[in-house]
Protein backbone atom coordinates (compact mmCIF):
# COMPACT_ATOMS: atom_id res chain seq x y z
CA UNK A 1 -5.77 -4.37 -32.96
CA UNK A 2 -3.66 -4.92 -29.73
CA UNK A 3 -0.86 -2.94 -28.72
CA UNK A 4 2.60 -4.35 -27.08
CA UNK A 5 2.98 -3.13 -23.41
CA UNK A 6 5.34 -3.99 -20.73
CA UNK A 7 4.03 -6.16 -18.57
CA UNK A 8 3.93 -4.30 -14.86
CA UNK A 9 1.53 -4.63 -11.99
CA UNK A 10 -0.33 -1.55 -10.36
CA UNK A 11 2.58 0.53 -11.02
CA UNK A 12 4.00 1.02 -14.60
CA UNK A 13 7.20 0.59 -15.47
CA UNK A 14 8.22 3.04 -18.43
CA UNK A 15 11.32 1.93 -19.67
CA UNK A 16 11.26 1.37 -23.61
CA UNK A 17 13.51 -1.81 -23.68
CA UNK A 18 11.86 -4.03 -20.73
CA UNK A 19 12.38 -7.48 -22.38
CA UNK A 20 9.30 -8.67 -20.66
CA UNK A 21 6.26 -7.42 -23.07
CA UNK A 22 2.19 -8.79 -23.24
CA UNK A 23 -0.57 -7.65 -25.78
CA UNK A 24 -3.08 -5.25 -24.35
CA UNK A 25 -6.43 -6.83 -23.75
CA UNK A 26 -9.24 -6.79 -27.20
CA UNK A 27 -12.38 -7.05 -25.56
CA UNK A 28 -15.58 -7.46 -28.34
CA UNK A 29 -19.03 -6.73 -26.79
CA UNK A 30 -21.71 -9.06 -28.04
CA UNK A 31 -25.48 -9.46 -27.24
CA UNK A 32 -27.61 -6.77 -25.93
CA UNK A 33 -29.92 -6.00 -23.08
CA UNK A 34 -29.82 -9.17 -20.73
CA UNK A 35 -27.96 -11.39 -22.76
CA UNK A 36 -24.73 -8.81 -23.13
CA UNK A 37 -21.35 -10.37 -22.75
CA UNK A 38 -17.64 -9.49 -23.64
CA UNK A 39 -15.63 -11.90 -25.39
CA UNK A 40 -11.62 -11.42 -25.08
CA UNK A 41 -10.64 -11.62 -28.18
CA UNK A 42 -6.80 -12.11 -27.51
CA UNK A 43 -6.99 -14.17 -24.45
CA UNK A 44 -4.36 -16.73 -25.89
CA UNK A 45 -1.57 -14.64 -26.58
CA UNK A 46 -1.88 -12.45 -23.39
CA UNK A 47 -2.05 -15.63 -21.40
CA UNK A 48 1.09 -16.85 -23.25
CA UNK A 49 2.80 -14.11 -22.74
CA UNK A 50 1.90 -14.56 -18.98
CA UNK A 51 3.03 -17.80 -18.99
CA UNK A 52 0.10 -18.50 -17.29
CA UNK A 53 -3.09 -20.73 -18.70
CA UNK A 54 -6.05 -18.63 -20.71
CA UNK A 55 -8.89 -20.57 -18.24
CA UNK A 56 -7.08 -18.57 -15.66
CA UNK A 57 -6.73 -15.54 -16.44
CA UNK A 58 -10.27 -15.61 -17.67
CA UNK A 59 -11.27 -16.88 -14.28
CA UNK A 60 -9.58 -13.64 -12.49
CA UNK A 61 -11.86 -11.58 -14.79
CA UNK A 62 -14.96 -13.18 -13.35
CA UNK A 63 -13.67 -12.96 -9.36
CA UNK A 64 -12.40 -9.04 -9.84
CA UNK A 65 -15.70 -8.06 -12.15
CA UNK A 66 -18.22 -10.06 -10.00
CA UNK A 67 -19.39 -11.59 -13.93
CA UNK A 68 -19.56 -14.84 -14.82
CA UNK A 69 -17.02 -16.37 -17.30
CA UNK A 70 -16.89 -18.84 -19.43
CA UNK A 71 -13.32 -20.22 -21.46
CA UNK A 72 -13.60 -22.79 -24.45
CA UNK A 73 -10.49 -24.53 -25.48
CA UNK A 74 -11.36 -25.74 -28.51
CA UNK A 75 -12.71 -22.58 -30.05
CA UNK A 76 -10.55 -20.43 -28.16
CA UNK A 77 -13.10 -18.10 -27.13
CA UNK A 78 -13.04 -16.63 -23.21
CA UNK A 79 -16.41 -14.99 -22.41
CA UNK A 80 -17.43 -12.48 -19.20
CA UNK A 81 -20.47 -12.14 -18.77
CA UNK A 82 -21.94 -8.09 -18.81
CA UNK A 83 -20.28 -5.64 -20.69
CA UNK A 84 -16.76 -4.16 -19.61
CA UNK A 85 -13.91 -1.70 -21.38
CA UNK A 86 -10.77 -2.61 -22.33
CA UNK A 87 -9.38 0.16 -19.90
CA UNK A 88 -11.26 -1.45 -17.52
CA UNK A 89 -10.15 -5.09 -18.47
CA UNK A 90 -6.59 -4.11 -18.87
CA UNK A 91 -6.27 -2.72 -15.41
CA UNK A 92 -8.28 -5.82 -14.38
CA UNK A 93 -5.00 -7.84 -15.76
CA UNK A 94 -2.30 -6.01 -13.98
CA UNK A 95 -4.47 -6.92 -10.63
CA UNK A 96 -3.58 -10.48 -12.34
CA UNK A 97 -0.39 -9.73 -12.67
CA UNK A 98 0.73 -8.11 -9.32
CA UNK A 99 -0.87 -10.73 -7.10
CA UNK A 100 0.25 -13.95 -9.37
CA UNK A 101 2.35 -13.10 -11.96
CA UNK A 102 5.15 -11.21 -10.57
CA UNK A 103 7.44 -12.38 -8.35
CA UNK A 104 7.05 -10.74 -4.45
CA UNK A 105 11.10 -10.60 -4.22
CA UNK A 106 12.51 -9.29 -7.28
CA UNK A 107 9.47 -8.00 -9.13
CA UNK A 108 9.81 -9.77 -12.58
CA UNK A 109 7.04 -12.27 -14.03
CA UNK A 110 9.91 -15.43 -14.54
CA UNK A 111 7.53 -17.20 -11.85
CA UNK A 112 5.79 -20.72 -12.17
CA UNK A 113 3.09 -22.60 -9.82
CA UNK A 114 4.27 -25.06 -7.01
CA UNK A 115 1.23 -26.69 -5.03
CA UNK A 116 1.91 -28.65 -2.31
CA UNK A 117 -0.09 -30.06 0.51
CA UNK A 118 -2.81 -27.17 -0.64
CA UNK A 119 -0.52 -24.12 -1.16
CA UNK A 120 0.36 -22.09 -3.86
CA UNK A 121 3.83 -21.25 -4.25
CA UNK A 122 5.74 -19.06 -6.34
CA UNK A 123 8.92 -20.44 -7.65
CA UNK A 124 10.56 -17.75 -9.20
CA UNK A 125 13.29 -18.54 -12.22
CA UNK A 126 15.37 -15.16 -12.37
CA UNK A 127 16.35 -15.17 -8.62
CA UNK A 128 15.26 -18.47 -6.81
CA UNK A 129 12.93 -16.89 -4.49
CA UNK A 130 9.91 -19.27 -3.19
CA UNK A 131 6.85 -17.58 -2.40
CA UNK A 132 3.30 -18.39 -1.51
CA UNK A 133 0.66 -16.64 -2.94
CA UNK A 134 -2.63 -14.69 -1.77
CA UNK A 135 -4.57 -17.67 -0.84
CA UNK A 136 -7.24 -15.71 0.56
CA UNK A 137 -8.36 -14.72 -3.25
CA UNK A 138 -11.13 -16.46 -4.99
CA UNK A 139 -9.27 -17.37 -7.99
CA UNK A 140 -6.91 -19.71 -5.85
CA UNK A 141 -9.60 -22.20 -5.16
CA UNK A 142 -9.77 -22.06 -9.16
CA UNK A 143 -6.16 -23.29 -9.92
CA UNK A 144 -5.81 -26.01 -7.05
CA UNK A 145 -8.77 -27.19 -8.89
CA UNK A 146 -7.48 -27.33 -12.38
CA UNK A 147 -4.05 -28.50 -10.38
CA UNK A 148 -5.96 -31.67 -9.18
CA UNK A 149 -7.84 -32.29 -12.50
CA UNK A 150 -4.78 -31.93 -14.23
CA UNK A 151 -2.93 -34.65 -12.21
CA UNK A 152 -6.09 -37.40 -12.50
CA UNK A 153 -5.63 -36.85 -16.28
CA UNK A 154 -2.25 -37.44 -16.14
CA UNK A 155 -2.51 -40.56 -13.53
CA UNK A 156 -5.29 -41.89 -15.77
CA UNK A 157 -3.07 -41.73 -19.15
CA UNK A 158 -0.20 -43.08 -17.15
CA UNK A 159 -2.54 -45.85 -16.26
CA UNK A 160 -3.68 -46.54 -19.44
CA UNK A 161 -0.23 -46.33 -21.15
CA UNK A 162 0.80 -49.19 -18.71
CA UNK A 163 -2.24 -51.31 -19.58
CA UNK A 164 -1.16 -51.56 -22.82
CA UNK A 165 2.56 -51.65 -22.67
CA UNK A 166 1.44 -54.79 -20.51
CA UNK A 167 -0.68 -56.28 -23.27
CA UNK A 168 1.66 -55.68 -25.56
CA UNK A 169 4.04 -57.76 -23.31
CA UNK A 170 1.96 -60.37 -23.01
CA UNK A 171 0.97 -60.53 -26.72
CA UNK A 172 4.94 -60.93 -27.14
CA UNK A 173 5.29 -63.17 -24.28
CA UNK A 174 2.30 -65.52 -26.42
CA UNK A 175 4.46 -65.26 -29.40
CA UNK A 176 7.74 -66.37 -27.54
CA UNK A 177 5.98 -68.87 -26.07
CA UNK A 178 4.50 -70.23 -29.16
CA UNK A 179 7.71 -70.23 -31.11
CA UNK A 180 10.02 -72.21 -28.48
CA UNK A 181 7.05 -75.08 -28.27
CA UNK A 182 7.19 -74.76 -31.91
CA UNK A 183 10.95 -75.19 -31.38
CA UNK A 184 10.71 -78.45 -29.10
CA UNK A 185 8.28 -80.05 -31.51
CA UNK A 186 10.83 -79.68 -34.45
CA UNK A 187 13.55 -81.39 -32.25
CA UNK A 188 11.02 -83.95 -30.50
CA UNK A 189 10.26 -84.96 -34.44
CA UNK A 190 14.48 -84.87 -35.40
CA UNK A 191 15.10 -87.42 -32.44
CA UNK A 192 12.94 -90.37 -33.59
C-alpha cells in the first residue's frame, strides 16, 4: 500500500519526527492502448493530509503532466488520463506542494486560501505570514473557479434557507392571526 512520508517540497527534509506527514501517492493503471489512464487510488487521504481539496490536487496532475483529469466526488475516484509512475506522480505532488502548499516565509504547510479581488493568498497559521501565490500557473485559474462556484452554492442555500424561515414566519404569523380573531369573537359573543 502507501507509505507515510514527510511532507517537503523539491527538497526533502529527513528528519524522523517532522509532525507534518502525507501518504505517498498509489497510482493504478487501467485501460490499454488509447484508452490508458491512471487512477489515484489514495487521492483523499493525501489531499487531507494537504489540507487542500482532492479536485485540486488532481487538477495539478493534469497542468504538470499535460493529461487530462477527471475527479468524482461521489465515487471518490481521481483519474489522469495516459499512464504515469508513482515516482513520477509523487514528485509531481511535491511541485504541488512547494508552489501551494508550503508557506514562502517559514516553509511549513499550516497555510489556507484567501481570494480577494482575483488573488490568491496564502495565509499562513504557524507564523502569520500573508502571501500570494504563483498566479501565473494554470492550476490558479482552477481554484478561483471552484472559489466562485463555491460561494453561488453557498449564496443560493443562504437564499433558500431565508425563503423558508420566511414562510415559516408567515405560516406562524396566519396562525397568530387566526387565534386573536378567534379571541375577539369569543369576547364579541361574552358582551351581548
Amino acid at each position: 500500500m502507501s507509505r507515510i512520508i514527510n511532507i517537503s517540497g523539491l527538497t526533502p527534509i529527513e528528519d524522523p519526527s517532522y509532525r507534518y506527514k502525507m501518504p505517498t501517492v498509489v497510482g493504478k493503471i487501467e485501460g490499454r492502448g488509447n484508452g490508458i489512464k491512471t487512477v489515484v487510488v489514495n487521492i483523499s487521504e493525501l489531499a487531507l493530509s494537504l489540507h487542500r481539496d482532492a479536485g485540486e490536487v488532481n487538477k495539478f496532475f493534469g497542468c504538470e503532466m499535460g493529461a487530462q483529469t477527471t475527479f468524482n466526488e461521489e465515487d471518490d475516484r481521481a483519474v489522469v488520463n495516459g499512464a504515469h509512475s508513482d515516482m513520477e506522480m509523487q514528485q509531481c505532488v511535491h511541485k504541488y506542494i512547494e508552489k501551494f502548499v508550503l508557506c514562502p516565509n517559514c516553509g511549513l504547510p499550516e497555510t489556507t486560501y484567501s481570494i480577494k479581488q482575483g488573488c490568491i493568498w496564502h495565509r499562513c497559521a504557524a507564523c502569520g505570514a500573508k502571501e500570494m501565490v504563483d498566479m501565473n500557473h494554470k492550476l490558479t485559474t482552477y481554484i478561483l473557479s471552484q472559489d466562485k462556484k463555491n460561494k453561488k452554492e453557498k449564496a443560493k442555500a443562504k437564499a433558500e434557507k431565508t425563503k423558508e424561515d420566511k414562510e415559516k414566519g408567515s405560516e406562524e404569523d396566519k396562525k397568530k392571526k387566526k387565534k386573536k380573531d378567534k379571541g375577539s369573537d369569543d369576547e364579541k359573543v361574552s358582551v351581548t
